[in-house]
Protein backbone atom coordinates (compact mmCIF):
# COMPACT_ATOMS: atom_id res chain seq x y z
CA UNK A 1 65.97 -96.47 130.57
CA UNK A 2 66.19 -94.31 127.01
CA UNK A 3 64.83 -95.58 123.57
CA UNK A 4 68.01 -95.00 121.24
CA UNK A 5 68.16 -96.16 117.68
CA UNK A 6 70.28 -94.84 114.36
CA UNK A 7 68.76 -92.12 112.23
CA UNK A 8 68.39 -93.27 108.70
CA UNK A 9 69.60 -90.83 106.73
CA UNK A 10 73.19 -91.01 108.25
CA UNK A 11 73.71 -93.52 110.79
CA UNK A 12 74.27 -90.84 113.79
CA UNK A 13 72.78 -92.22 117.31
CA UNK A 14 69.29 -90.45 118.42
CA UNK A 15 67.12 -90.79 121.31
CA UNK A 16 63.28 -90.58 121.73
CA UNK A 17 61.41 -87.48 123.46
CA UNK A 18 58.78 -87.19 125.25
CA UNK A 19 57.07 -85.31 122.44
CA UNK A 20 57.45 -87.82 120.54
CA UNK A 21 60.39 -86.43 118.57
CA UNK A 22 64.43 -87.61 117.78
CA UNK A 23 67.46 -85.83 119.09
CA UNK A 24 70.66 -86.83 118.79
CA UNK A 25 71.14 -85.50 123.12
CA UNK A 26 71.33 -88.28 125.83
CA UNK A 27 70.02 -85.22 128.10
CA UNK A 28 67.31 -84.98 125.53
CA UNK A 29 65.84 -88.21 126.01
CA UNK A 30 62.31 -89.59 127.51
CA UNK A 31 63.24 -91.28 130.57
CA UNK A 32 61.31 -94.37 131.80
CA UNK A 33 61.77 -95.57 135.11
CA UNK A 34 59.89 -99.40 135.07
CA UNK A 35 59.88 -101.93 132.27
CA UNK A 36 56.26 -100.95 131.28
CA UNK A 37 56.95 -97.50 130.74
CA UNK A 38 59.81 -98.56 128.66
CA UNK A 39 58.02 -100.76 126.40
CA UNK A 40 55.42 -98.01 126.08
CA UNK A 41 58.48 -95.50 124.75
CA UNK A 42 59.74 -98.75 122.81
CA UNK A 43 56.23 -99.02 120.82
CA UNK A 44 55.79 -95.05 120.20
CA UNK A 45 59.29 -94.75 118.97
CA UNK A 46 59.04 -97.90 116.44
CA UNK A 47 56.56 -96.36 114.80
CA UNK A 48 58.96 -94.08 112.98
CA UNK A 49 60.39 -95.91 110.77
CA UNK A 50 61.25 -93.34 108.29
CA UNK A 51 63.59 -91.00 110.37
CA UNK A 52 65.31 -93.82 112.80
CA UNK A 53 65.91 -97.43 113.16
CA UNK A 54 66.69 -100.48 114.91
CA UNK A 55 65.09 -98.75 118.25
CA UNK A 56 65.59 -100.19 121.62
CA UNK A 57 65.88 -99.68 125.22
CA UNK A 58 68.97 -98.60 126.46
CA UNK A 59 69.79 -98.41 130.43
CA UNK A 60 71.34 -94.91 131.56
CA UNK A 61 72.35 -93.71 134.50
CA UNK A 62 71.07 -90.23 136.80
CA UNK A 63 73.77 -88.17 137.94
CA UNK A 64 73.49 -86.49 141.41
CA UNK A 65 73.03 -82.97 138.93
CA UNK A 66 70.01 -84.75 137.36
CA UNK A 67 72.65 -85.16 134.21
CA UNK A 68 72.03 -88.64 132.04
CA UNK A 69 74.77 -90.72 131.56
CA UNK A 70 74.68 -94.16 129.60
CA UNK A 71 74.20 -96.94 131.35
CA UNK A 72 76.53 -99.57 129.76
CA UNK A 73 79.80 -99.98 127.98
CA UNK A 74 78.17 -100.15 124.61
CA UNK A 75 75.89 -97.04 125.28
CA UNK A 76 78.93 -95.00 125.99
CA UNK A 77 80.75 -96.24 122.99
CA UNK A 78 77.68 -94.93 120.59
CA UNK A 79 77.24 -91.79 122.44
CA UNK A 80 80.39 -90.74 121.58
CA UNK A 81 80.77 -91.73 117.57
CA UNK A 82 82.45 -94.53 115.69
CA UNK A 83 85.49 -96.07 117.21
CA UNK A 84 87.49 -96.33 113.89
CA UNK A 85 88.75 -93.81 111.66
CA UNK A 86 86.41 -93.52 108.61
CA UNK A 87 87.44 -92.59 105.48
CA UNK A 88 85.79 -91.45 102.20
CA UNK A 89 88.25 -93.66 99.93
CA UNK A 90 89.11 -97.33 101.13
CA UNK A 91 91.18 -99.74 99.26
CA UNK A 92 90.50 -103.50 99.74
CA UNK A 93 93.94 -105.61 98.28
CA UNK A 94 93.07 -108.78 96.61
């Protein structure tokens, strides 16, 4: 399990360190391997509230190289950016 959350000034998914730090690297990330642990990365990482939010715990999976992987369906969809196509002008008809 990772602590991810959104970084504030853009939106872009980041993961907890164990230095008690952000990056936006899945292979980056403190890795807790029982619930208590967890919650302890959980309770650090809430505490910055003005570089990240909306911080949870997120289940990954180990690779046989050691390599993190996300755990879930949702946690590969953020690692890899928005699903839509964004655009710096849209036009709502009314």
């Amino acid at each position: 399990m990772v602590v991810t959350a959104n970084r504030l000034t853009d939106g872009a998914v980041v993961y907890w360190r164990a230095d008690g730090g952000w990056t936006m690297r899945l292979g980056g990330a403190a890795v807790a391997i029982s619930a208590a642990a967890a919650r302890e990365l959980l309770a650090a990482a809430s505490v910055d509230q003005t570089r990240a939010v909306g911080a949870y715990i997120a289940p990954v999976k180990i690779a046989a190289d050691g390599e993190l992987q996300p755990g879930n369906l949702r946690e590969a969809i953020r690692s890899t950016g928005p699903t839509v196509e964004t655009r710096s002008e849209t036009r709502i008809a009314c």
